[in-house]
C-alpha atoms as a PDB file:
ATOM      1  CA  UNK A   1      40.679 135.407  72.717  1.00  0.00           C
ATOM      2  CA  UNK A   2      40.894 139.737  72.658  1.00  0.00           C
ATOM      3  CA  UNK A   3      44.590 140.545  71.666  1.00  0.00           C
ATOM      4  CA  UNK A   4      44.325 143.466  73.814  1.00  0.00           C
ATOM      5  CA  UNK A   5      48.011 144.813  72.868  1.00  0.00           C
ATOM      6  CA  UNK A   6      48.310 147.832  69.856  1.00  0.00           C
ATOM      7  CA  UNK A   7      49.125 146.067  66.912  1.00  0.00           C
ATOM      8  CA  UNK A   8      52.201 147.631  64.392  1.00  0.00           C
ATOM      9  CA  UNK A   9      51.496 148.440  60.646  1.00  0.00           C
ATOM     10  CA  UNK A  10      54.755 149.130  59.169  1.00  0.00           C
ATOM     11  CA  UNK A  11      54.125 150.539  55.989  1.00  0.00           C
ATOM     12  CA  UNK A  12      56.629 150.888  52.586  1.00  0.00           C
ATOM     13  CA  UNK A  13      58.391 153.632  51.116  1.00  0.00           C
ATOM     14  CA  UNK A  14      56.673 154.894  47.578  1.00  0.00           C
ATOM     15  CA  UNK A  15      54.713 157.217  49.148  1.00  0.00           C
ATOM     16  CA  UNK A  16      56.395 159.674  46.613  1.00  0.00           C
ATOM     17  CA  UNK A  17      55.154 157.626  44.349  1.00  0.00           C
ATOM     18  CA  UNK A  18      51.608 157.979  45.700  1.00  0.00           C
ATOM     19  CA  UNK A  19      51.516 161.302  46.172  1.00  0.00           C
ATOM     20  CA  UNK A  20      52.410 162.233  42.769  1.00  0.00           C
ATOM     21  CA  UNK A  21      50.260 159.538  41.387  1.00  0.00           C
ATOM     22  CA  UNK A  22      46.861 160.827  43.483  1.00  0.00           C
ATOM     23  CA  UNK A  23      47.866 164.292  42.491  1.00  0.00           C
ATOM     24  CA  UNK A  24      48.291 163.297  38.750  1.00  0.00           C
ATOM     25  CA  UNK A  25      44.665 161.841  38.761  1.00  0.00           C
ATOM     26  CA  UNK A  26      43.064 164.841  40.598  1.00  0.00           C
ATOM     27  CA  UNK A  27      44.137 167.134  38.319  1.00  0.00           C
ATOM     28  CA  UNK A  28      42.940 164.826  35.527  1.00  0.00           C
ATOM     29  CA  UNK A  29      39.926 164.968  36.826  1.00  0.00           C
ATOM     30  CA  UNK A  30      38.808 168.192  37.052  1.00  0.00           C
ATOM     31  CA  UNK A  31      40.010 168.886  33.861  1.00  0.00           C
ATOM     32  CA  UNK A  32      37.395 166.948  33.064  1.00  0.00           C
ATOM     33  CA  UNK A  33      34.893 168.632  35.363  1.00  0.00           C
ATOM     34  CA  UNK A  34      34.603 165.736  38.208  1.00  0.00           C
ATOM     35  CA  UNK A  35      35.216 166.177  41.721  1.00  0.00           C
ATOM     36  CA  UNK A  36      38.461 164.336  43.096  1.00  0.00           C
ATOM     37  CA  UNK A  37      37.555 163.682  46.320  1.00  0.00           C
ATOM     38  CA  UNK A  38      33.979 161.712  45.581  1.00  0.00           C
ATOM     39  CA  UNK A  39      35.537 159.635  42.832  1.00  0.00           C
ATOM     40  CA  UNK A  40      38.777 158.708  44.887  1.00  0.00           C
ATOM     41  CA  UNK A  41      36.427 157.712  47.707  1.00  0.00           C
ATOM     42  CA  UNK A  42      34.350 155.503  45.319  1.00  0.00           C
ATOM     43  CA  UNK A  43      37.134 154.215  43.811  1.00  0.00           C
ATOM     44  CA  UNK A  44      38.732 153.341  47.286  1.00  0.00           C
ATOM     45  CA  UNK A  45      36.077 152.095  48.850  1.00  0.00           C
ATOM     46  CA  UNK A  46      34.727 149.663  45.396  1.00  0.00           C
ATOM     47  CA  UNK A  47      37.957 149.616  43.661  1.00  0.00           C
ATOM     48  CA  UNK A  48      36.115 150.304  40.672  1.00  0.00           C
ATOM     49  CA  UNK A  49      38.586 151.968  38.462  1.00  0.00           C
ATOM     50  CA  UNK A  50      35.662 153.453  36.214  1.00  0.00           C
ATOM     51  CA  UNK A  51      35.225 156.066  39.148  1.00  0.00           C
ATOM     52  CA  UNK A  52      38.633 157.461  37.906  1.00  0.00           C
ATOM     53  CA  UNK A  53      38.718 158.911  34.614  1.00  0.00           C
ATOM     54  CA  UNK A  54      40.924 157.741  31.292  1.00  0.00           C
ATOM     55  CA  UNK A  55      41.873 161.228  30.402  1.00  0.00           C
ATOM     56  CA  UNK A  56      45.840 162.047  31.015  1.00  0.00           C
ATOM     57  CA  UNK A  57      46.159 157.862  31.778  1.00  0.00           C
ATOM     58  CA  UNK A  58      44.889 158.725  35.115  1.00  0.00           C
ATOM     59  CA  UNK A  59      42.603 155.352  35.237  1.00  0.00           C
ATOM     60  CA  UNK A  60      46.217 153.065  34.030  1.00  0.00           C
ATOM     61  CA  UNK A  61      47.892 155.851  36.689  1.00  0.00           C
ATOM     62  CA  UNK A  62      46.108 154.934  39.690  1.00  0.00           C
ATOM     63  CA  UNK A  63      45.965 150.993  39.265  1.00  0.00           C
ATOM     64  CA  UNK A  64      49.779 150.841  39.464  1.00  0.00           C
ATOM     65  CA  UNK A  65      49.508 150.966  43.106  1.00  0.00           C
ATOM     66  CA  UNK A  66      47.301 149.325  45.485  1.00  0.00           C
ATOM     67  CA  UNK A  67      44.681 150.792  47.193  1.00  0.00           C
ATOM     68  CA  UNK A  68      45.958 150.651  50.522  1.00  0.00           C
ATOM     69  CA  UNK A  69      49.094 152.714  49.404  1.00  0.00           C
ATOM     70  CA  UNK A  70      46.949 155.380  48.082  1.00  0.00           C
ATOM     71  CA  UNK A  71      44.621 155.180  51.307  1.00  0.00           C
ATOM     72  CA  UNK A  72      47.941 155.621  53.514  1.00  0.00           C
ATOM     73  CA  UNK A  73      49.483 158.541  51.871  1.00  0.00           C
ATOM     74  CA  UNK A  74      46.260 160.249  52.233  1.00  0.00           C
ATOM     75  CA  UNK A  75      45.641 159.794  55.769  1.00  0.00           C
ATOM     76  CA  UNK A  76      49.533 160.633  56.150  1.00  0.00           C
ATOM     77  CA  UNK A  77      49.281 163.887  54.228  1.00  0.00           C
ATOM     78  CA  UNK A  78      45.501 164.433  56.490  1.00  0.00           C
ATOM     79  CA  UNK A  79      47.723 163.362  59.830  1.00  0.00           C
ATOM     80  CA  UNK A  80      50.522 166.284  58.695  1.00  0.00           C
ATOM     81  CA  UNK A  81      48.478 168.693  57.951  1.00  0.00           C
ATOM     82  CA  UNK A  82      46.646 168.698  61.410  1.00  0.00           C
ATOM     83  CA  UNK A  83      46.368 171.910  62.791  1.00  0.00           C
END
């Protein structure tokens, strides 16, 4: 059976959390000369925490939250910045 109806995704507060984690391990990053945006989308998408570098504790960093916290405050921050 098709629920046809819109289904609700409440979502958490730590998204300051999030947000200052993601931009603590993109600026680790390209310190060390990697672009952010490929290795957060390979880590996302594998959860593979080699894609994220050790430098700055960015790899311990970004495995305190789940992935689907970090995927949400992106798409939030995406969704607010629409122009």
């Amino acid at each position: 059976m098709v629920n046809d109806e819109t289904m609700m995704f409440k979502t958490e507060s730590g998204e300051n959390q999030a947000k200052q984690t993601i931009r603590d391990v993109c600026e680790a990053m390209q310190e060390k000369g990697y672009d952010p945006i490929g290795q957060l989308v390979g880590y996302l998408l594998s959860g593979d925490p080699a894609y994220i570098t050790s430098h700055n504790d960015a790899r311990n960093k970004i495995r305190t939250l789940e992935r689907d916290e970090l995927l949400e405050e992106l798409v939030r921050a995406y969704v607010e910045n629409l122009s």
